[in-house]
Protein backbone atom coordinates (compact mmCIF):
# COMPACT_ATOMS: atom_id res chain seq x y z
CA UNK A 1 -14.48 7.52 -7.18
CA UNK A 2 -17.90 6.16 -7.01
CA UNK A 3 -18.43 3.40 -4.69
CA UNK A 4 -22.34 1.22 -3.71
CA UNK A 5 -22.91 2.71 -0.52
CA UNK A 6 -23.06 -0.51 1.57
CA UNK A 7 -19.53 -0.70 0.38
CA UNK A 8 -18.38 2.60 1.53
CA UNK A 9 -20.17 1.94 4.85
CA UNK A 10 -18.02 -1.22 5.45
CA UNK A 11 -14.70 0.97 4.24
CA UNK A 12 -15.79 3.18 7.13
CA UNK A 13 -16.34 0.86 9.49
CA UNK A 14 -13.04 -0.34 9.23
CA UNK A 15 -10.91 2.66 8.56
CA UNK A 16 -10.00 5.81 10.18
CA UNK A 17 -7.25 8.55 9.35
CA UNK A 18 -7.40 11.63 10.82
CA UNK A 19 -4.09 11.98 10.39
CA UNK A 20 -1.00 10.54 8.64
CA UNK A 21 -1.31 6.99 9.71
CA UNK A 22 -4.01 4.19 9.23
CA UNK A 23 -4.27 1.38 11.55
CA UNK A 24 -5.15 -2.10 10.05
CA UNK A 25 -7.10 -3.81 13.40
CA UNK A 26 -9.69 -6.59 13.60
CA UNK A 27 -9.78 -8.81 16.23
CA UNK A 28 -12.91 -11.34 16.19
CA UNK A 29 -12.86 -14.12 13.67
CA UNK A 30 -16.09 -12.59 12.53
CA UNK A 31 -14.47 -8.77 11.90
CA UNK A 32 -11.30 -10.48 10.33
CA UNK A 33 -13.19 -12.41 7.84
CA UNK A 34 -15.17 -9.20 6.57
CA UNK A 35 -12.03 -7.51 6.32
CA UNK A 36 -10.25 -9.49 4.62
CA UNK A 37 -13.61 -9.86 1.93
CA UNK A 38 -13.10 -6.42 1.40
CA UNK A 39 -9.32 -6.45 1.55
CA UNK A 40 -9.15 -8.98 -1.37
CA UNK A 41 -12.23 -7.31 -2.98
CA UNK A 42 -11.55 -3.99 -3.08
CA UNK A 43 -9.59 -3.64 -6.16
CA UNK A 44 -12.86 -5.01 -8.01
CA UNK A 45 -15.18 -2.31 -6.31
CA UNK A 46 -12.72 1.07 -6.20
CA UNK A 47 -12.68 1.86 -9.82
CA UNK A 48 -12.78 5.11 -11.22
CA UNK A 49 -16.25 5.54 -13.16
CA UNK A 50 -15.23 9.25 -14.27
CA UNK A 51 -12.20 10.87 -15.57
CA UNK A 52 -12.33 12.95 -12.34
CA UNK A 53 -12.84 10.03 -9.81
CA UNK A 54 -8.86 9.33 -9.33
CA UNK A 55 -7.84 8.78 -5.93
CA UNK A 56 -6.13 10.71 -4.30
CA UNK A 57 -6.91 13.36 -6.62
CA UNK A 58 -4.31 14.79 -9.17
CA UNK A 59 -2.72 18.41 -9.47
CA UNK A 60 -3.89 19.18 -12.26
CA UNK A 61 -6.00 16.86 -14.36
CA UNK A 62 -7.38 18.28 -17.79
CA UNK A 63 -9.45 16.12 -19.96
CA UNK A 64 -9.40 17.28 -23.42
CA UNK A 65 -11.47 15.78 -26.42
CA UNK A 66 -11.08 11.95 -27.59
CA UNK A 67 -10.13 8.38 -25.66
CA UNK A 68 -7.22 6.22 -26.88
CA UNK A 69 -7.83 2.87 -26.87
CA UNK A 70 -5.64 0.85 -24.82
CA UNK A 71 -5.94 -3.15 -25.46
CA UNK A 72 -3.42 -4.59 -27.49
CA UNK A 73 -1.33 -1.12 -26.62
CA UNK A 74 2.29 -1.49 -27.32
CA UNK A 75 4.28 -0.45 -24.24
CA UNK A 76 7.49 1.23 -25.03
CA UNK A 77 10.38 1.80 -22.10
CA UNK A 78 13.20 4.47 -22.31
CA UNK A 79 15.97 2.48 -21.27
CA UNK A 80 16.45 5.46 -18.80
CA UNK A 81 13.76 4.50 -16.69
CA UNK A 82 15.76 1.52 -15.48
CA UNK A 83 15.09 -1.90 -14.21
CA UNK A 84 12.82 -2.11 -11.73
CA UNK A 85 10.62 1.00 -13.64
CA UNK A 86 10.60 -1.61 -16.68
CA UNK A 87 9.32 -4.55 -14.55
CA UNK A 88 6.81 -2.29 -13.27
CA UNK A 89 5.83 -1.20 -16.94
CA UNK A 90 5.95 -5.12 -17.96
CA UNK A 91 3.54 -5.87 -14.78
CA UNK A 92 0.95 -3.30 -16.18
CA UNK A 93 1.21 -4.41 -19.38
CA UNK A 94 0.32 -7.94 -18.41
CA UNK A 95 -2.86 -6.75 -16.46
CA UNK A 96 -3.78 -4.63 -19.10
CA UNK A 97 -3.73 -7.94 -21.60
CA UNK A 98 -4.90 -10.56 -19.25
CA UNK A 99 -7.96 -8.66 -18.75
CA UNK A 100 -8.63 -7.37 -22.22
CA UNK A 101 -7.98 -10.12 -24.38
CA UNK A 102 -5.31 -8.43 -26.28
CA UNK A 103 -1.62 -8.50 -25.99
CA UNK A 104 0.33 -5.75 -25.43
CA UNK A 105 4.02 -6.28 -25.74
CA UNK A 106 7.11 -4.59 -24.03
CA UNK A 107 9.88 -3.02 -25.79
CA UNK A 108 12.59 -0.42 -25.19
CA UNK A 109 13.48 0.54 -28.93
CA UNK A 110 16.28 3.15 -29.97
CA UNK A 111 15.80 6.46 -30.69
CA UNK A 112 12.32 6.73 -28.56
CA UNK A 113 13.23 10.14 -27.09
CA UNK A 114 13.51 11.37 -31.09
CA UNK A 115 9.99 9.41 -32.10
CA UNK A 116 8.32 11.28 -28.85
CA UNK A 117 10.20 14.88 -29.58
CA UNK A 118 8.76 14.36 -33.40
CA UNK A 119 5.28 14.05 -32.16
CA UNK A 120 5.20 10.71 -34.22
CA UNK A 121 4.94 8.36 -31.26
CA UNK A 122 2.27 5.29 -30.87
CA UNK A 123 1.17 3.41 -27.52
CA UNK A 124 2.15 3.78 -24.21
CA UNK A 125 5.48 5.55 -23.88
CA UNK A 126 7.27 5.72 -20.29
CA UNK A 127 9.99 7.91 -20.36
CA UNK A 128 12.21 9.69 -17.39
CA UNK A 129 12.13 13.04 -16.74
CA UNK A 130 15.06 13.95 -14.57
CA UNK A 131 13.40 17.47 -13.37
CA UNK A 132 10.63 15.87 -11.51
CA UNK A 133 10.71 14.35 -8.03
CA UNK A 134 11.22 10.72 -6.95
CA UNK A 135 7.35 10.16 -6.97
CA UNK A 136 6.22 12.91 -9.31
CA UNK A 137 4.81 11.86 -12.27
CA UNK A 138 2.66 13.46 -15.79
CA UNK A 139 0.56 11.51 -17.56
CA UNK A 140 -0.36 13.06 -21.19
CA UNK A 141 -2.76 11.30 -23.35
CA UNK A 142 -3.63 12.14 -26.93
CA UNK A 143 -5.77 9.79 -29.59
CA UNK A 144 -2.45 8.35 -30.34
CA UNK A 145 -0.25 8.02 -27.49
CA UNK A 146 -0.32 8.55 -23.68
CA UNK A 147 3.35 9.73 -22.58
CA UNK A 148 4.25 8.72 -18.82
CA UNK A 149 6.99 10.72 -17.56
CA UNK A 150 8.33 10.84 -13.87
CA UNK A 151 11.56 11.48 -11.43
CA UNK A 152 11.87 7.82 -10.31
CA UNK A 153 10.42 4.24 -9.19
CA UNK A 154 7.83 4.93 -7.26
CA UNK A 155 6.82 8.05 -9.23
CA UNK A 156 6.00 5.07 -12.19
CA UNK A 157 4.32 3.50 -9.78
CA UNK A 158 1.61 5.84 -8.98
CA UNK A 159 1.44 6.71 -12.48
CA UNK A 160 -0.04 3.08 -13.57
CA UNK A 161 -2.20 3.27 -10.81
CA UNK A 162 -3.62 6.09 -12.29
CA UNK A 163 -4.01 4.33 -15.67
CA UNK A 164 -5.56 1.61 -13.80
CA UNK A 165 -8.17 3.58 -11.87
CA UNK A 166 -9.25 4.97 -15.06
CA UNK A 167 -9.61 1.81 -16.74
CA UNK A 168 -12.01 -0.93 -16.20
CA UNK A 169 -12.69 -2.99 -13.29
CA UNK A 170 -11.15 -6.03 -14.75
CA UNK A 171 -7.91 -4.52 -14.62
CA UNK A 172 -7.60 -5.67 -11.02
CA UNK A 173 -9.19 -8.60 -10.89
CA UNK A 174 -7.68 -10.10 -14.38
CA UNK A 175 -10.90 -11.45 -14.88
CA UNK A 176 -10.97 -11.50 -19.28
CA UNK A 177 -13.62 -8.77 -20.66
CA UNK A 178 -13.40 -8.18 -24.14
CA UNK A 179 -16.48 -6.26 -24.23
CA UNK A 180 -15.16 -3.24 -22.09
CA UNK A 181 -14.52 -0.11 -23.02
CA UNK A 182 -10.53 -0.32 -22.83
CA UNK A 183 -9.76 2.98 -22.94
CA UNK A 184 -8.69 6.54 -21.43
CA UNK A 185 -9.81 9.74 -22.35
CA UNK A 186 -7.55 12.24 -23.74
CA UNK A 187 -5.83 14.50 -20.92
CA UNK A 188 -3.09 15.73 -18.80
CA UNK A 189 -2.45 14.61 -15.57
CA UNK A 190 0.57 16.18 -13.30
CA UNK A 191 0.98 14.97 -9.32
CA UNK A 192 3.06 14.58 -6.96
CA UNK A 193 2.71 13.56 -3.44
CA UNK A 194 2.34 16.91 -0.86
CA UNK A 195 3.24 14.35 2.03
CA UNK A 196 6.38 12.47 1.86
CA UNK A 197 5.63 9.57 4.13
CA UNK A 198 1.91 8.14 4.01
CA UNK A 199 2.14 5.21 6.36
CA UNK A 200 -0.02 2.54 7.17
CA UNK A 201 0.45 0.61 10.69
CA UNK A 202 -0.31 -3.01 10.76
CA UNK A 203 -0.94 -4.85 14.29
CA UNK A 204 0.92 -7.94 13.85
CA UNK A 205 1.92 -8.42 17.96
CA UNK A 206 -1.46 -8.15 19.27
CA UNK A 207 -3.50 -10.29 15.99
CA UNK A 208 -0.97 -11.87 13.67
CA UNK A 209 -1.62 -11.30 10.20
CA UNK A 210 0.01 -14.28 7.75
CA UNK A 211 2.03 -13.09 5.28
CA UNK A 212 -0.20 -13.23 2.53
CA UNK A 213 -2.22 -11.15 4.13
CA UNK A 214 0.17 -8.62 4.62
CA UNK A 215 0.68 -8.48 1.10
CA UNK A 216 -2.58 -7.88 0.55
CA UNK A 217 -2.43 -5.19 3.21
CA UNK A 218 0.31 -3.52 0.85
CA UNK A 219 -1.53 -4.27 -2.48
CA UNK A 220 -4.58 -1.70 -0.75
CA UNK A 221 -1.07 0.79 -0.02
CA UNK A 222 -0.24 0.58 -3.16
CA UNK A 223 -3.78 1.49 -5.09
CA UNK A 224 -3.90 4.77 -2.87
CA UNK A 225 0.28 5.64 -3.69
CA UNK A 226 0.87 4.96 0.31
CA UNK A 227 4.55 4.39 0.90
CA UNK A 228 5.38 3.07 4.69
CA UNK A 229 4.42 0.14 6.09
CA UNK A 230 4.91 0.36 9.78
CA UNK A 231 4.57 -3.42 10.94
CA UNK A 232 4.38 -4.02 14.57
CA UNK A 233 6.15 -7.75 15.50
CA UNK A 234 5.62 -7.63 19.31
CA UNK A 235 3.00 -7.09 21.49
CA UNK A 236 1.32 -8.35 24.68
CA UNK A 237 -0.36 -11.32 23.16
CA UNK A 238 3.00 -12.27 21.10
CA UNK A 239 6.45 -11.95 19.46
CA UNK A 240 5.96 -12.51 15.80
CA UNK A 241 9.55 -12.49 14.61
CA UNK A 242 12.39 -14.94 14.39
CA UNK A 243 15.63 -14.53 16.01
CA UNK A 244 17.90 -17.20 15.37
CA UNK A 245 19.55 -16.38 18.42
CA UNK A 246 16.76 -16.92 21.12
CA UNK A 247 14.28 -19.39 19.65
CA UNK A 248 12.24 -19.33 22.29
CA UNK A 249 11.04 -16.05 21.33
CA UNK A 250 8.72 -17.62 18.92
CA UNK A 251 8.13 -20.91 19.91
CA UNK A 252 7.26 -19.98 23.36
CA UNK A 253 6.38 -16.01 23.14
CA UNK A 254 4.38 -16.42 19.82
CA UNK A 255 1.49 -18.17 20.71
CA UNK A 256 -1.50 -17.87 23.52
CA UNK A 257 -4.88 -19.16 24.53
CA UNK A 258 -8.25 -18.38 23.80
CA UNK A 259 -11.06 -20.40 24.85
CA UNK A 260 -8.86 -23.40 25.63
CA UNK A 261 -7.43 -23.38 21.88
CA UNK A 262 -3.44 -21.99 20.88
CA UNK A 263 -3.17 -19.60 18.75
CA UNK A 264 -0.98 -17.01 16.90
CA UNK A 265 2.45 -17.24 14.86
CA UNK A 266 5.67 -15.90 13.41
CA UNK A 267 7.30 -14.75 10.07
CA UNK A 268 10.24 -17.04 9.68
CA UNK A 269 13.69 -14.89 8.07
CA UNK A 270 12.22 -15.87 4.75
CA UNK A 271 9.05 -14.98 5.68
CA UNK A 272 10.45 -11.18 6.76
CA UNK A 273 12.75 -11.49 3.58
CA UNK A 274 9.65 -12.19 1.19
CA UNK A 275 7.45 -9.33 2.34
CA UNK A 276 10.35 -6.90 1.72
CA UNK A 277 10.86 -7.81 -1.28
CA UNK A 278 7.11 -7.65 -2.16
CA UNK A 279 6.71 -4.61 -0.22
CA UNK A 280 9.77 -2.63 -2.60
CA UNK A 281 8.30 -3.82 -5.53
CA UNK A 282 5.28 -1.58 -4.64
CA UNK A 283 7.56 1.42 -3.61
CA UNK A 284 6.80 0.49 0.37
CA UNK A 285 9.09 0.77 2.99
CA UNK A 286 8.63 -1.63 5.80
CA UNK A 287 9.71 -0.23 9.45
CA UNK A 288 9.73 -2.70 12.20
CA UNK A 289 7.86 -1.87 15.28
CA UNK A 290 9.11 -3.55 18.79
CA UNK A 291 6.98 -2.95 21.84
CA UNK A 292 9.14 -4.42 24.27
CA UNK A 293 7.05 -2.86 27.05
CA UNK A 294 4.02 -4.35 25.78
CA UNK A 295 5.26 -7.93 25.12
CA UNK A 296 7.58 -7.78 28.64
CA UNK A 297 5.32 -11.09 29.74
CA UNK A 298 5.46 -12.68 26.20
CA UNK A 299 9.95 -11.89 26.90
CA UNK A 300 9.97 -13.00 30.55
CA UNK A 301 7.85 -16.62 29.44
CA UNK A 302 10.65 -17.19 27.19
CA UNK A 303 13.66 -15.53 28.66
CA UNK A 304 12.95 -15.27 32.58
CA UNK A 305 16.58 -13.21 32.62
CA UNK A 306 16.38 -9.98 30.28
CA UNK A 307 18.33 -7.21 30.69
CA UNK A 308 19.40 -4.13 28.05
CA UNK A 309 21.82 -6.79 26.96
CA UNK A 310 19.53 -9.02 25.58
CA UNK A 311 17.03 -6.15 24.03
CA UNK A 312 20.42 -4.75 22.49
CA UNK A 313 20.79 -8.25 21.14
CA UNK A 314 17.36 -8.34 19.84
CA UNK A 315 17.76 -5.56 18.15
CA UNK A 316 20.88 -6.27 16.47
CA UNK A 317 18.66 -9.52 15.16
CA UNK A 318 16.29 -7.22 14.53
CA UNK A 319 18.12 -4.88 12.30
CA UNK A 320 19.90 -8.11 10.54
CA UNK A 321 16.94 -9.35 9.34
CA UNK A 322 15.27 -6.45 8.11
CA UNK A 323 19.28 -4.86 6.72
CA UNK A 324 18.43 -1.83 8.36
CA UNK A 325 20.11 0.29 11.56
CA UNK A 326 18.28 1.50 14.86
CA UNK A 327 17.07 4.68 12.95
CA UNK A 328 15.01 2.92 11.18
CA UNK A 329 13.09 0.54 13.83
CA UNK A 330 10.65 2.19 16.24
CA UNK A 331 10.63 0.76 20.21
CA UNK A 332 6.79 1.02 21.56
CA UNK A 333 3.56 2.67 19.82
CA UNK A 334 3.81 5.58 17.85
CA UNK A 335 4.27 8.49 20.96
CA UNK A 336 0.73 9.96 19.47
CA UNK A 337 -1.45 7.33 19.30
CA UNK A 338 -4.97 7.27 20.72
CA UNK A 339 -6.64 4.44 22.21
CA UNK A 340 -9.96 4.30 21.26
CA UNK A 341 -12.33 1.93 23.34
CA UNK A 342 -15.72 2.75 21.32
CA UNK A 343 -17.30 4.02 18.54
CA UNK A 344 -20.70 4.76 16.87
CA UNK A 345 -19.46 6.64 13.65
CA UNK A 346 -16.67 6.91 11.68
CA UNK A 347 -16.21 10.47 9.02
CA UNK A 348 -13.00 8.89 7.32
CA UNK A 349 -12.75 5.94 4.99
CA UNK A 350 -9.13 4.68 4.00
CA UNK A 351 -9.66 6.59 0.26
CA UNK A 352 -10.84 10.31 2.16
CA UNK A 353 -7.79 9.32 3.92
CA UNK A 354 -5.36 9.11 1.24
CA UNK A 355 -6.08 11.63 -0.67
CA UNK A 356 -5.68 13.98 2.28
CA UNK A 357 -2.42 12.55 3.26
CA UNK A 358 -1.72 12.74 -0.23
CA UNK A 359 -2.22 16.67 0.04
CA UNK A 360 -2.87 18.52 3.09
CA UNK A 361 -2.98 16.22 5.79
CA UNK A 362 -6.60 15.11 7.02
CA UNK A 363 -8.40 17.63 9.49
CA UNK A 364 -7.06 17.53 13.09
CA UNK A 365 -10.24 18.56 14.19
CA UNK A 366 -13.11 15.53 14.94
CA UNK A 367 -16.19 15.13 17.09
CA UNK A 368 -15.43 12.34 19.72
CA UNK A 369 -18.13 10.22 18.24
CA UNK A 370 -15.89 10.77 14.85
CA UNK A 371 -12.93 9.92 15.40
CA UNK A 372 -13.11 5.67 15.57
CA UNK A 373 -13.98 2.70 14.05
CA UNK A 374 -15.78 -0.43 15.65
CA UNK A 375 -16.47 -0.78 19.48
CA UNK A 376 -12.98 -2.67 19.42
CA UNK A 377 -9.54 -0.92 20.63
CA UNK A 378 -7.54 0.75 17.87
CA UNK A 379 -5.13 3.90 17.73
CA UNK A 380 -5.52 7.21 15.21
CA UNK A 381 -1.75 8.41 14.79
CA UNK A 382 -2.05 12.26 14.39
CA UNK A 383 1.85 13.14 13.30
C-alpha cells in the first residue's frame, strides 16, 4: 500500500500496535479534529496502487496475465451464501456502481454452481465453500470472471475489501469517475486470518466519542478485516451508558468541567442498539468495558450508597442492553496495558499493525522511545 508520506506520518502519530490491540485516544480539541480528518479520510488515501499493496497481506496472492473489467459487473449470489453475505454482496455492488458510472445488478440465478463447474461463468460470482473457515476466503480472477469463495460472513467480508483495495480510490469515497481504470488484474488470492481476535479499544469513559464517530471508528476496523471492538463506557471523567434503572448515572456521572464549560455524554439504549447493529454488519463484535474503579467518583456523585449490589445491578443493565452475559463484558483496563506518558516516535502505524495481527502478531520487542504515540496518555495492550 502506497501512502504520501505526510500521510503516513500522521497514521503514526496517532497509532500504535505492538501487539493485538489498538487504542483510539485523542484528547485536545485540536488532536480530535485531525483525527477525525484522517478518520473520515482515510478510505480516500489507503488504496492499493499495486496488485501486491493489499493490506494485511494475503497467503498467497498470484497475479497471472490480463485485468477484468469490473463496472457495470453483474454480481451473482449462490443462494448458499445466505442473507446477510447477500446484503454484503448488494453493498459492494452499489459502491462499485455509484463510483463508476455503471450499474451492476444483483442476482442469485439457478444452477450457478453448474455455470461456475462448466467454466462458462461471467461477472462476479460469490459462492460458499463449506471447507474453509468462518473468515477464510479465495478470490480467483480470470478475463471473464472473478469467483469469491469463503467459509462464512465475515470471510465475504474481507474478501470485498480486498476487491476494494485493488480498485480505485473512488470506491470509498463514491465520488463518480468514469475515467478510471475499473478493473482487477487476473489472479488468485487465498487468506485467512492467523489471529482470531484483532481488537481495537476505543476510550469512550475518559473522551466520549458520538456515535457516528464510532462508526467511523469501525468503518477503519473494517478496511484492515479487524473484528473486536472493545468500547470502554466508564471512566474517571464519565459514565457513558444508560441504565434505565439509575438515571443518574448519566445525567449526573456523564458530564464534567473544563475551563468553566460542561462537557461529555451518553449513548442512549438506541444509541448502544444502533452501533451493534452497525458494528455486525461489518463482522465486529462489540465488548463492553466497565472501569468501575476508575469512574468510583463519577458512581459516588450519582449514587453516594454503592455496594456489590448495585455494580451486580449495573451489570445486569449492562448485559441487557448489549444481550450478552458477564463473559463477555470486561471490569477495568485490559490487565496488560501500558500507560504511556510521552513520546517522540512511533515504529507502528494502524496498517503495519494489522497486517501483523493479521499474521504473526506484531514484535514484542520496542525501543522505549518506540513504543507510543503523542506526548498524551494512552495504553499498548500486548496479549
Amino acid at each position: 500500500m502506497i501512502l504520501p508520506k505526510f500521510f503516513s506520518l500522521f497514521l503514526q502519530y496517532f497509532y500504535d500496535f505492538p501487539g493485538e490491540w489498538v487504542y483510539f485516544d485523542y484528547i485536545s480539541r485540536m488532536k480530535r479534529a485531525i483525527f477525525l480528518f484522517f478518520l473520515y479520510f482515510l478510505p480516500v488515501l489507503c488504496r492499493a496502487e499495486a496488485p501486491g499493496d493489499i493490506i494485511p497481506s494475503p497467503s498467497i496472492f498470484e497475479v497471472t496475465k490480463g485485468n477484468l473489467r469490473m463496472s457495470g459487473i453483474s454480481v451473482k449470489c449462490d443462494s448458499e451464501i445466505g442473507e446477510r453475505a447477500t446484503r454484503a454482496a448488494g453493498l459492494f455492488a452499489s459502491k462499485l456502481s455509484m463510483a463508476c458510472g455503471k450499474v451492476s445488478a444483483v442476482s442469485s440465478p439457478v444452477g450457478l454452481k453448474a455455470t461456475v463447474e462448466s467454466n462458462s461463468a461471467k461477472g462476479l460470482i460469490i459462492m460458499k465453500d463449506s471447507g474453509m473457515g468462518a473468515e477464510e476466503y479465495s478470490i480467483a480472477v480470470d478475463t471473464h470472471c472473478a469467483i469469491v469463495k469463503a467459509g462464512g460472513f465475515n470471510g465475504f467480508l474481507y474478501a470485498f475489501q480486498t476487491l476494494m483495495q485493488m480498485l480505485p480510490e473512488e470506491i470509498y469515497s463514491g465520488r463518480l469517475n468514469e475515467k478510471a481504470r475499473w478493473s482487477v488484474p487476473c489472479c488468485t488470492i487465498k487468506d485467512a486470518p492467523r489471529n482470531r481476535k484483532r481488537t481495537a479499544f476505543l476510550d469512550s469513559g475518559n473522551d466520549f466519542h458520538p456515535v457516528k464517530d464510532v462508526k467511523k471508528c469501525i468503518d477503519l476496523m473494517s478496511i484492515f478485516k479487524m473484528n473486536v471492538l472493545e468500547l470502554n463506557i466508564a471512566g474517571k471523567k464519565g459514565w457513558r451508558m444508560e441504565i434505565p434503572e439509575y438515571p443518574l448515572l448519566t445525567q449526573i456521572g456523564a458530564y464534567h468541567y473544563e475551563n468553566d464549560e460542561r462537557t461529555g455524554g451518553y449513548y442512549s439504549k438506541e444509541d448502544i442498539a444502533s452501533i451493534l447493529n452497525y458494528a455486525s454488519a461489518s463482522g465486529i463484535e462489540v465488548v463492553p468495558i466497565v472501569d468501575f474503579d476508575g469512574c468510583a467518583e463519577k458512581i459516588a456523585s450519582a449514587y453516594p450508597k454503592n455496594d456489590e449490589a448495585f455494580r451486580d445491578d449495573v451489570r445486569s443493565g449492562i448485559e441487557t442492553v448489549f444481550a450478552r452475559k458477564g463473559a463477555g463484558i470486561r471490569s477495568g483496563e485490559s490487565p496488560e496495558a501500558l500507560r504511556i506518558e510521552s513520546v517522540d516516535k512511533v515504529s507502528f502505524s494502524l496498517i503495519e499493525a494489522a497486517a501483523a495481527l493479521w499474521s504473526d502478531g506484531a514484535p514484542n520487542a520496542m525501543m522505549e522511545h518506540e513504543k507510543a504515540v503523542l506526548h498524551h496518555a494512552g495504553f499498548i495492550y500486548t496479549e
